[in-house]
C-alpha atoms as a PDB file:
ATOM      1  CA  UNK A   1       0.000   0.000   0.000  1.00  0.00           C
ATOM      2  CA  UNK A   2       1.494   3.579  -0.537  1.00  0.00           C
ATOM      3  CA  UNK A   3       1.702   6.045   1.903  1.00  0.00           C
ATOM      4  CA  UNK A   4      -0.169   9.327   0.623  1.00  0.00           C
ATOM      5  CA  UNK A   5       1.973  12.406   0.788  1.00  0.00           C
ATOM      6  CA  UNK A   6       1.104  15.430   2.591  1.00  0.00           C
ATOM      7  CA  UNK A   7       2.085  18.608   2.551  1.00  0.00           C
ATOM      8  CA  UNK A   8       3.924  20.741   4.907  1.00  0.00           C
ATOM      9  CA  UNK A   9       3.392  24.097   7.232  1.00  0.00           C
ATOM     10  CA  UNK A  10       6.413  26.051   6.489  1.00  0.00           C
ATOM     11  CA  UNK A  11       7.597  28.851   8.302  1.00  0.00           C
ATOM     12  CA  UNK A  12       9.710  32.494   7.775  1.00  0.00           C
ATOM     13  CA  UNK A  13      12.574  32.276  10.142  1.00  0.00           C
ATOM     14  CA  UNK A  14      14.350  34.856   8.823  1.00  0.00           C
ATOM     15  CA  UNK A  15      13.921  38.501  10.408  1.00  0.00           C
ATOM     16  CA  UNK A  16      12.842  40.036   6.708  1.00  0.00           C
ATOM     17  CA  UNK A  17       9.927  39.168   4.702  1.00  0.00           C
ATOM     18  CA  UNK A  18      10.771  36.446   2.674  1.00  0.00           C
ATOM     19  CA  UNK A  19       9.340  36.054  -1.009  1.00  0.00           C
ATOM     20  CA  UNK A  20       9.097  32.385  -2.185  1.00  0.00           C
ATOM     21  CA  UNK A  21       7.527  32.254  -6.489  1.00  0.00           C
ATOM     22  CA  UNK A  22       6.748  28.655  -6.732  1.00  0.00           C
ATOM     23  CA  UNK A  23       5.540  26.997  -9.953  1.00  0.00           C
ATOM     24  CA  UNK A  24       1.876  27.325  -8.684  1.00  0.00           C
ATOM     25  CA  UNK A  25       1.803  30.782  -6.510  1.00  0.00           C
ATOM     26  CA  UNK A  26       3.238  33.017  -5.017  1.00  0.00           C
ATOM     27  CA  UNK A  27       3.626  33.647  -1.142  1.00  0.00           C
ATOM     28  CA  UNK A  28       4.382  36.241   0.483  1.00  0.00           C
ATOM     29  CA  UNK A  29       5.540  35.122   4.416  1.00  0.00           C
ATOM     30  CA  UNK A  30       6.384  37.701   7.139  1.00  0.00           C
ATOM     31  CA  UNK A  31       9.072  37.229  10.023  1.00  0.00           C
ATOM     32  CA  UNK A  32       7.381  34.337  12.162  1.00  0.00           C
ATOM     33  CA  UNK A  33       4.559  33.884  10.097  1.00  0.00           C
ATOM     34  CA  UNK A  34       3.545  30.051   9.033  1.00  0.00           C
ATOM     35  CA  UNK A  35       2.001  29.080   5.580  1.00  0.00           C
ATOM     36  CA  UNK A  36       0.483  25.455   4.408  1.00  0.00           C
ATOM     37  CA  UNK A  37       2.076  24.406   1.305  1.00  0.00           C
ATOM     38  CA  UNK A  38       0.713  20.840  -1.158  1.00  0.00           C
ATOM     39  CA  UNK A  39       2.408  17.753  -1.263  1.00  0.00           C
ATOM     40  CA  UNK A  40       3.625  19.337  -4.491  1.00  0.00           C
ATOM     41  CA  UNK A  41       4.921  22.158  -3.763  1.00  0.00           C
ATOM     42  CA  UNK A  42       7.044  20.694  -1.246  1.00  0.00           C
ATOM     43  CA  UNK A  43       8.958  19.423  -4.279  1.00  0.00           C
ATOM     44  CA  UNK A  44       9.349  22.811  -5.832  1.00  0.00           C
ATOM     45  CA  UNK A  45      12.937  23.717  -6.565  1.00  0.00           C
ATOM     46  CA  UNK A  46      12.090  27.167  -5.286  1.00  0.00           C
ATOM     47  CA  UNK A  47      11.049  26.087  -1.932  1.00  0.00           C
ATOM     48  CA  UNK A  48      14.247  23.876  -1.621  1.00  0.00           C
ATOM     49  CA  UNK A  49      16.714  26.737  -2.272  1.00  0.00           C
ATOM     50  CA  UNK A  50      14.875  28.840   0.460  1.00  0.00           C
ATOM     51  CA  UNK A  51      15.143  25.775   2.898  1.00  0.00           C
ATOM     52  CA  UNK A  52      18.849  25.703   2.032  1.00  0.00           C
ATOM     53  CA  UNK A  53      19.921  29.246   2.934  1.00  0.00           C
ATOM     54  CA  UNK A  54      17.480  28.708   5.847  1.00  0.00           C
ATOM     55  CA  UNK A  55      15.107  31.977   5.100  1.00  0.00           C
ATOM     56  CA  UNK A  56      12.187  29.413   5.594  1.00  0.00           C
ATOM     57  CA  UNK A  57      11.939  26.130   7.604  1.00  0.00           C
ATOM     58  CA  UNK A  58       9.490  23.348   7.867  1.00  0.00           C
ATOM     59  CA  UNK A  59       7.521  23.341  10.674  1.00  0.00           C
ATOM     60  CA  UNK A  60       4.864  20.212  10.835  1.00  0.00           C
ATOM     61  CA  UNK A  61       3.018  18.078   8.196  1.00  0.00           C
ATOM     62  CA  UNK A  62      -0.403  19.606   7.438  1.00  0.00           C
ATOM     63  CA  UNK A  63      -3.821  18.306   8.730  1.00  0.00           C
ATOM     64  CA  UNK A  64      -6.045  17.127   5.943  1.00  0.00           C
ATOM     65  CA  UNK A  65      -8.316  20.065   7.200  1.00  0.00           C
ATOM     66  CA  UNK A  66      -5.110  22.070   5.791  1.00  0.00           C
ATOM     67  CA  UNK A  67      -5.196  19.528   3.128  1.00  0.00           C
ATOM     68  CA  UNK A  68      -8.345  20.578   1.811  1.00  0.00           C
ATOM     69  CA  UNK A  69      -7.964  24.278   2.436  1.00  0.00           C
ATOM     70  CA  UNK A  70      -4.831  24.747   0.562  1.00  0.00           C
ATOM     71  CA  UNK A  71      -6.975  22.847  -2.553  1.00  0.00           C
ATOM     72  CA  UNK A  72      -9.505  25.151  -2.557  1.00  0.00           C
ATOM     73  CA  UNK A  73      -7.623  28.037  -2.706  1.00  0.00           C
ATOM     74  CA  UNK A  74      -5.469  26.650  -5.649  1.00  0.00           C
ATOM     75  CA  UNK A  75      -8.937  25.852  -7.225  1.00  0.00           C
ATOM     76  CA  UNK A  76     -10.278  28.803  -6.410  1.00  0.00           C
ATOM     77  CA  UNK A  77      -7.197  31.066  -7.654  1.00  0.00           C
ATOM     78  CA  UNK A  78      -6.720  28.775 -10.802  1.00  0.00           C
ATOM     79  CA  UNK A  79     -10.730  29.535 -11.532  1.00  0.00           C
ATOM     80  CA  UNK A  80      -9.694  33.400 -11.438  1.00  0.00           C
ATOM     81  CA  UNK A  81      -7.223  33.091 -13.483  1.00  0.00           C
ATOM     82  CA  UNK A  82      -9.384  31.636 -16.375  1.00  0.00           C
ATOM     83  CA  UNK A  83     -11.638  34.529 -15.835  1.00  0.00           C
END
């Protein structure tokens, strides 16, 4: 049986706002602040360089309550953008 991937809460430990342009959005994260990110996203090459120079870290897996938020608001954004 496979084991379904989650995604992850990340978090801005660096003391500037920290810009991070993945393939499917854009976040902007504040000093402290934490941000739910897919399964996907986690992947991003992005994401990894920000991890590496330690600007961002991850925090916890996400819930599947975060699971499902984070899907709408892809959905949602994606749906705007077709508009």
């Amino acid at each position: 049986m496979s084991r379904k991937r989650k995604g992850m809460v990340i978090k801005n430990t660096d003391d500037r706002t920290v810009e991070v342009n993945l393939a499917t959005r854009s976040l902007v994260i504040k000093p402290g602040e934490e941000y739910p990110i897919t399964a996907d996203e986690v992947k991003d090459p992005v994401l990894r360089e920000k991890l590496q120079v330690r600007a961002i870290s991850i925090v916890r897996p996400t819930t599947d309550d975060e699971e499902d938020a984070i899907q709408r608001l892809l959905e949602e954004q994606e749906q705007e953008e077709e508009e």
